[in-house]
Protein backbone atom coordinates (compact mmCIF):
# COMPACT_ATOMS: atom_id res chain seq x y z
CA UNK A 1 59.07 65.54 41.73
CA UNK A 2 55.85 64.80 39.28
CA UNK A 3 56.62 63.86 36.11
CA UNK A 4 56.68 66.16 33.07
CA UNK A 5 53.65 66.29 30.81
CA UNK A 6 53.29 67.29 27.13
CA UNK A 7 51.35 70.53 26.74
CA UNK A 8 48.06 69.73 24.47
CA UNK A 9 46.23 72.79 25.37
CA UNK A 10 44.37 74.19 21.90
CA UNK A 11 44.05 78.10 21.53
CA UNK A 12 40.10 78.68 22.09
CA UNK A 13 38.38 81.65 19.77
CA UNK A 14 36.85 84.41 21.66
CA UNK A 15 33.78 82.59 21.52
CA UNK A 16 35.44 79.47 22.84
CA UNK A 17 37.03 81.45 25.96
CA UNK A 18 33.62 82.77 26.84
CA UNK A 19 31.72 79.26 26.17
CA UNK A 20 34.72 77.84 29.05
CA UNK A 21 34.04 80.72 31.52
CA UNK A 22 30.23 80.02 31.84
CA UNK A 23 30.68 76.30 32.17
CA UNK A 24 32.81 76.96 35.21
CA UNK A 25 29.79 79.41 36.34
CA UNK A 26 30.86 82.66 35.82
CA UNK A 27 27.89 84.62 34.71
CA UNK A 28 27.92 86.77 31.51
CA UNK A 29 25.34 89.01 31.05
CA UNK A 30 26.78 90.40 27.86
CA UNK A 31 28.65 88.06 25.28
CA UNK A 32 29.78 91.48 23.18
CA UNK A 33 31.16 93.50 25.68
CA UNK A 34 33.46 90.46 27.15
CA UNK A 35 34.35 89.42 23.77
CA UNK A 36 35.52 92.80 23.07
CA UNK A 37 37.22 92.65 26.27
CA UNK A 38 39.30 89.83 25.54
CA UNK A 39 40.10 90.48 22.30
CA UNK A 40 41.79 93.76 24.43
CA UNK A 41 43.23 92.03 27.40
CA UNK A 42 43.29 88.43 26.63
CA UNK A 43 42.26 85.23 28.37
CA UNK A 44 45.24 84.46 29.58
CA UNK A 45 45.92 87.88 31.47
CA UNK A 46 42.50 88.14 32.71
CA UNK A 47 42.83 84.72 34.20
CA UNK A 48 45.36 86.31 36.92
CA UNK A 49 41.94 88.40 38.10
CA UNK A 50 39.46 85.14 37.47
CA UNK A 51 41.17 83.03 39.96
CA UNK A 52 40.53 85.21 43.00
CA UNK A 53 36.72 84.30 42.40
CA UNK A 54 37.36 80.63 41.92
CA UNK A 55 36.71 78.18 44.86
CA UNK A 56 39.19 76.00 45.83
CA UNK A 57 39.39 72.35 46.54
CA UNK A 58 40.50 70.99 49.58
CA UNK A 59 44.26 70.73 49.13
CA UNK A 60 43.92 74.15 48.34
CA UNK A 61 44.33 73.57 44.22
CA UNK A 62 42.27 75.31 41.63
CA UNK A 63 38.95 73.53 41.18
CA UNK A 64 37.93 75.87 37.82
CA UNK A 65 34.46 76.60 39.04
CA UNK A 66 33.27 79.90 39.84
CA UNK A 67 31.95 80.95 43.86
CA UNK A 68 27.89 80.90 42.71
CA UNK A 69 27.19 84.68 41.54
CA UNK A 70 30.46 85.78 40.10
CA UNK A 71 30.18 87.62 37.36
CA UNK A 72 32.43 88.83 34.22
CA UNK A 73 32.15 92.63 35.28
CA UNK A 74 33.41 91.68 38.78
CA UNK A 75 36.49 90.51 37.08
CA UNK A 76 36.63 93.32 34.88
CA UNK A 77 36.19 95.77 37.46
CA UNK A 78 39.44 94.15 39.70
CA UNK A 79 41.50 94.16 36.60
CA UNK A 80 40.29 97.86 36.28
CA UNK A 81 41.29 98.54 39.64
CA UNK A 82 44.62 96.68 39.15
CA UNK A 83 45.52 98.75 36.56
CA UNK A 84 44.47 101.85 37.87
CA UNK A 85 46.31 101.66 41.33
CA UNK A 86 49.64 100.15 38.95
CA UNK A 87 49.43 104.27 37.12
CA UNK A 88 49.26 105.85 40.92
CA UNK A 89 52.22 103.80 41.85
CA UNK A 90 53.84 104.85 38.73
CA UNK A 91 53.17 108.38 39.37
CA UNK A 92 54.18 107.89 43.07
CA UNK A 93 57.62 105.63 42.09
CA UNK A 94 58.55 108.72 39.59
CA UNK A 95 58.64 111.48 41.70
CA UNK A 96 60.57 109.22 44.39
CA UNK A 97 63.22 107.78 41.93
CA UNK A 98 63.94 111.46 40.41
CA UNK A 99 64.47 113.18 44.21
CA UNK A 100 66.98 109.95 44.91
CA UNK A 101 68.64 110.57 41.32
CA UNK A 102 69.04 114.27 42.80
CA UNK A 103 69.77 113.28 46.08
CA UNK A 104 72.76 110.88 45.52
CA UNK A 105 74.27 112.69 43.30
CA UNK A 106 74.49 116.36 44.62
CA UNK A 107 75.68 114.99 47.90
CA UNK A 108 78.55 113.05 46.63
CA UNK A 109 79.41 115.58 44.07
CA UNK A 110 79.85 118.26 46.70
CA UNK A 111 81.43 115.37 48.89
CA UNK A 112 83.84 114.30 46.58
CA UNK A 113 84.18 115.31 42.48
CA UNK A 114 81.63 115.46 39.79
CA UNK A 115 82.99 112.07 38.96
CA UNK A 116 82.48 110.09 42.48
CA UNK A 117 80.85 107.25 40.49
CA UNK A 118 84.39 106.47 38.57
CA UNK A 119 86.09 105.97 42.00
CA UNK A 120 85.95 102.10 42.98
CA UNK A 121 87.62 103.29 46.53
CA UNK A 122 84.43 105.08 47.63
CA UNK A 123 82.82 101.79 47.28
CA UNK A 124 82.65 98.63 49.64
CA UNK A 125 85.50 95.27 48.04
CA UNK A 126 82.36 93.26 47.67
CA UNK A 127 80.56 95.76 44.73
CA UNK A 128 81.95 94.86 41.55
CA UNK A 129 82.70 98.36 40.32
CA UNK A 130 84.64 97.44 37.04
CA UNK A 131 81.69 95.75 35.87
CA UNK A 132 79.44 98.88 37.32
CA UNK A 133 81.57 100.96 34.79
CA UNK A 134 81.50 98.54 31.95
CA UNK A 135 77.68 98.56 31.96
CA UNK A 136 77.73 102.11 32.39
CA UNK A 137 79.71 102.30 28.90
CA UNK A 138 77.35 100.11 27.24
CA UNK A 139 74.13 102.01 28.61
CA UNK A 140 75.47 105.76 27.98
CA UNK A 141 77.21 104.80 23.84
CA UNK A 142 80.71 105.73 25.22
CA UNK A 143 82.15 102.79 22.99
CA UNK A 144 80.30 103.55 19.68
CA UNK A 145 81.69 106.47 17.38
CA UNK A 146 80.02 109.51 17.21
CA UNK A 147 78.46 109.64 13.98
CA UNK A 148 76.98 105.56 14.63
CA UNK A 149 72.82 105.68 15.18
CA UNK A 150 73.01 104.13 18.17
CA UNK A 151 75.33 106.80 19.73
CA UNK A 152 73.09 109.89 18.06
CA UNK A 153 69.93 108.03 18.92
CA UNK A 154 70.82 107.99 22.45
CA UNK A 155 70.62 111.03 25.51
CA UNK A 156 71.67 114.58 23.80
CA UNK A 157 73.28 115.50 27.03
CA UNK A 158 75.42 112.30 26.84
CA UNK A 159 76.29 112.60 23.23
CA UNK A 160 77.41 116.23 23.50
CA UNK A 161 79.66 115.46 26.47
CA UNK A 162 81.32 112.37 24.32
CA UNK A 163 81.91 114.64 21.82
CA UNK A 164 82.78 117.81 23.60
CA UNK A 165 85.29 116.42 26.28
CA UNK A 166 88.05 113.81 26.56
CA UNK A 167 88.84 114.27 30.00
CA UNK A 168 87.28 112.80 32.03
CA UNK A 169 86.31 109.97 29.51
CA UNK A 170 83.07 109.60 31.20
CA UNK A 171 80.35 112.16 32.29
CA UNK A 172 80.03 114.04 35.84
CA UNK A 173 77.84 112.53 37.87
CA UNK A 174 74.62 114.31 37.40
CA UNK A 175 74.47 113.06 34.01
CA UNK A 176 75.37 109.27 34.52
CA UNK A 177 72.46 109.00 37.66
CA UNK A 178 70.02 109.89 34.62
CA UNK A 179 70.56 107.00 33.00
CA UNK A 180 71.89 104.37 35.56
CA UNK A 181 68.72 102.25 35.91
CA UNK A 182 66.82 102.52 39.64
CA UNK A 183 67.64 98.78 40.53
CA UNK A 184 71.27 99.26 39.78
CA UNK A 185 71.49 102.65 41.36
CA UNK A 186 70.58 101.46 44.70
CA UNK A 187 72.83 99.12 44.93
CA UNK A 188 75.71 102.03 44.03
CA UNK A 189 74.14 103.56 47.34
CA UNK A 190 73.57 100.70 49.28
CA UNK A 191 77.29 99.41 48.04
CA UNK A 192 78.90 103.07 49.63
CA UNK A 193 81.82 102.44 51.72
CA UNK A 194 81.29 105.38 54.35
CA UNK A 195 78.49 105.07 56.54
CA UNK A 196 78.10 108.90 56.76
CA UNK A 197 77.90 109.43 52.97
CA UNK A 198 74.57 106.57 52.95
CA UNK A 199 73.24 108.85 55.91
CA UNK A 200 73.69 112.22 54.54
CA UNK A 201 71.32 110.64 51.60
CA UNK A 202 68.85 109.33 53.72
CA UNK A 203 68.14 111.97 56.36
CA UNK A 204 66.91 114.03 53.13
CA UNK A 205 63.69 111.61 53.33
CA UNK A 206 63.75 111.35 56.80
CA UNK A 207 65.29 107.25 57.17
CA UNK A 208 68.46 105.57 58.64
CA UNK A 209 70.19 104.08 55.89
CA UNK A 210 68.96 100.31 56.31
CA UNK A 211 65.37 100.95 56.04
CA UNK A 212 66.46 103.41 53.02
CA UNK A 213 68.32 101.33 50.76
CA UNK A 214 65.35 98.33 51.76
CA UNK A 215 62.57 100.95 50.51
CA UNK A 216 64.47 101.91 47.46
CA UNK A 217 65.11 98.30 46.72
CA UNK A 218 61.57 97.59 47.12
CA UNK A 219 60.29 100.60 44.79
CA UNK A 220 63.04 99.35 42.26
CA UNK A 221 60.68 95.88 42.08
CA UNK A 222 57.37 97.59 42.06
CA UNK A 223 58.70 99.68 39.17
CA UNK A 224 59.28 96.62 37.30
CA UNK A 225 56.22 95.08 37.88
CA UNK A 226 54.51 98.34 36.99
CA UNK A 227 56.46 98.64 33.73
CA UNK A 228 55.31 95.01 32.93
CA UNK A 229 51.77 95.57 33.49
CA UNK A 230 52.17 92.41 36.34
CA UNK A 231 48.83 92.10 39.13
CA UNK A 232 49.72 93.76 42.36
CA UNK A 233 46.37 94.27 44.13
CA UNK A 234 46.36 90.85 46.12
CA UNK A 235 50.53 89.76 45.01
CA UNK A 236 52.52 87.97 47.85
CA UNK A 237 55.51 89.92 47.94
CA UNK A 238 57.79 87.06 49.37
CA UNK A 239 60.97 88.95 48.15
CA UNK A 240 61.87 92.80 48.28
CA UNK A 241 60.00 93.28 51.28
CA UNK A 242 59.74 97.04 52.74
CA UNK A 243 61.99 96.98 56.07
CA UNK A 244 60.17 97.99 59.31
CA UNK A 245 61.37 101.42 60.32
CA UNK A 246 61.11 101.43 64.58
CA UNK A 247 62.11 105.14 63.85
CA UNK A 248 59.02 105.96 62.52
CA UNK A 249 56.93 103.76 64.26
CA UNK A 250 56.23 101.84 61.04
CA UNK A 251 55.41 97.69 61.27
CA UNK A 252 53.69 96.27 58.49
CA UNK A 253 51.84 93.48 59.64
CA UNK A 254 51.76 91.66 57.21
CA UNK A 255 54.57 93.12 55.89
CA UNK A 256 54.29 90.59 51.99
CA UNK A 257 51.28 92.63 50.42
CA UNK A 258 50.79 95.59 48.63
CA UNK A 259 49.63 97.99 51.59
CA UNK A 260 53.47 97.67 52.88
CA UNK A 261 54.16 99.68 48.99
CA UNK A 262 51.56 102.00 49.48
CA UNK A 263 52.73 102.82 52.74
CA UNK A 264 56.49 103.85 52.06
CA UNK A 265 55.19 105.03 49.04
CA UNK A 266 53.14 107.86 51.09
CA UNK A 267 55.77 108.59 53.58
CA UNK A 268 58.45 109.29 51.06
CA UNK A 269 56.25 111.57 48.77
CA UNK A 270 55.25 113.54 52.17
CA UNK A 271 59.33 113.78 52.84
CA UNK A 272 59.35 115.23 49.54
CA UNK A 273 56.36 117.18 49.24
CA UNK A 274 54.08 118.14 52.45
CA UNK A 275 51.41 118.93 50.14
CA UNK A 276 50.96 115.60 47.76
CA UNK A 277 47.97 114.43 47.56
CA UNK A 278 48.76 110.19 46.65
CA UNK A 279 47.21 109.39 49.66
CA UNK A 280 44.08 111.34 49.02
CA UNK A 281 43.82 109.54 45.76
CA UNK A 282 44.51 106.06 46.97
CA UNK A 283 41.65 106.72 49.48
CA UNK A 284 39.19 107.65 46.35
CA UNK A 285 40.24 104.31 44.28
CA UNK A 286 39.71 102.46 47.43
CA UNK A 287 36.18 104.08 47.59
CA UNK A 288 35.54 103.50 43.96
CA UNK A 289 35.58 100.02 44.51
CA UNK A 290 34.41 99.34 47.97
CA UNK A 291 33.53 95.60 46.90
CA UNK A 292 37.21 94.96 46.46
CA UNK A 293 39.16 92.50 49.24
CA UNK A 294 41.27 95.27 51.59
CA UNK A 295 42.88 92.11 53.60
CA UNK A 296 44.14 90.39 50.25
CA UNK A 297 45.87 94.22 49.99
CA UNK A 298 46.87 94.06 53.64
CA UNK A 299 45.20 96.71 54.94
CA UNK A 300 44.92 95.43 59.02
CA UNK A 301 41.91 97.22 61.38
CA UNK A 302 42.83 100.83 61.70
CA UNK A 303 44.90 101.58 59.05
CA UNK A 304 43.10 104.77 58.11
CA UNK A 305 44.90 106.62 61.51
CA UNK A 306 48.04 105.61 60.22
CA UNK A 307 50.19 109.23 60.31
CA UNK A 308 50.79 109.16 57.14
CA UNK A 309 46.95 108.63 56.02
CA UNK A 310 46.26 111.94 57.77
């Protein structure tokens, strides 16, 4: 392992950052409109976009110099397109996470009680329901008295049941999968002791189980990089992978970038609605910026007759 360094880097000025960018060749043809630009965005971010257009040297490290014609508004325009595909995933991530919300907790309420989620026995030995609960507490106020700010500036509908029941201490069902967070309420369905009761959820967007709790896992980590403003276009996705489904004929070759998202992405919004129109609008940011890699997005020959593209 190298030795540790001490960091000496000075913060540049706007003008500074844009004097550094041209002396590693990236062309500016206006000074104003990049200064304004990042005094918006920043150096810093924008340097997640700046490195796709730098060459590398041999070992494959950053050599800080520019391909020859690269210009600021080609950056601009991929951190424009970055940002724009993070809102459609956004949109697409919403409307997904709200019909598994539903989903989960209809089936197991009619299954079981309003209350399933306060059972540990419905749940596999390894799922550390106690501390499921505990969180729960924290999240929905249950601990706080009623009059505190923190419990009145939380959910109504929470609130009012706190102070409107004592029995069951904690809300039915429908009201705790409101405010369980996505990444923690897939792992209450992926942590479900009975086989069936996973299925029952996952036939209602057409999946087995496996490839359903992988997908939701997978939208769980695209939400947070969304919600973080993090670059997708062109990430390598070497964790929370989309699972293959051989059911649906789905193989994402390669399955680490972002076309993998897009892909589930479309197929569970057409499970949900037959009429959505994502896809349509992926196509017309694709268009939009035709100049943009597809293979650093993963899109392989032939991807437009995918079924779900149709």
């Amino acid at each position: 392992m190298p030795s540790k360094r001490t960091f000496t880097k000075p913060a540049l000025t706007l003008d500074e950052q844009i004097a550094l960018l041209k002396s590693r060749g990236l062309a500016i043809q206006c000074e104003e409109e990049a200064r304004n630009f990042l005094k918006t965005v920043s150096y810093y971010r924008l340097s997640a976009y700046t490195f796709y257009y730098e060459k590398k040297n041999p070992d494959n490290s950053r050599s800080h110099s520019f391909y020859t014609g690269k210009t600021f508004t080609e950056v601009k325009e991929l951190y424009i397109f970055d940002s724009k595909l993070r809102r459609l995933f956004w949109e697409a991530i919403e409307r997904i996470e709200i019909a598994f919300r539903s989903s989960l907790t209809y089936h197991l309420s009619i299954l079981y009680n309003p209350h399933w989620y306060t059972d540990k026995d419905l749940f596999v030995p390894r799922f550390d329901h106690a501390d499921f609960i505990e969180k729960f507490k924290k999240d929905s106020g249950f601990s706080f008295n009623p009059q505190d700010d923190k419990r009145m500036g939380g959910e109504v509908f929470i609130n009012h049941y706190y102070t409107t029941y004592d029995t069951p201490q904690l809300p039915p069902g429908w009201m705790a999968c409101e405010i369980i967070p996505l990444g923690r309420l897939s792992r209450v369905y992926s942590s479900l002791k009975e086989y069936s009761d996973q299925k029952l959820i996952a036939r209602d967007f057409g999946l087995n189980s496996q490839v359903f709790v992988s997908w939701m896992r997978s939208l769980s980590y695209m939400r947070n990089l969304c919600a973080h403003y993090c670059r997708i276009w062109n990430r390598n996705f070497n964790v929370n992978q989309p699972a293959n489904s051989k059911h649906l004929g789905i193989i994402f070759n390669p399955q680490d970038r972002i076309y993998s998202y897009i892909a589930i992405c479309a197929i569970l919004l057409k499970r949900i609605d037959a009429r959505t129109k994502w896809t349509t609008r992926i196509r017309s940011l694709l268009n939009d910026y035709p100049n943009i890699s597809r293979d650093s997005m993963g899109f392989r020959e032939g991807w437009e007759y995918e079924d779900f593209w149709k």
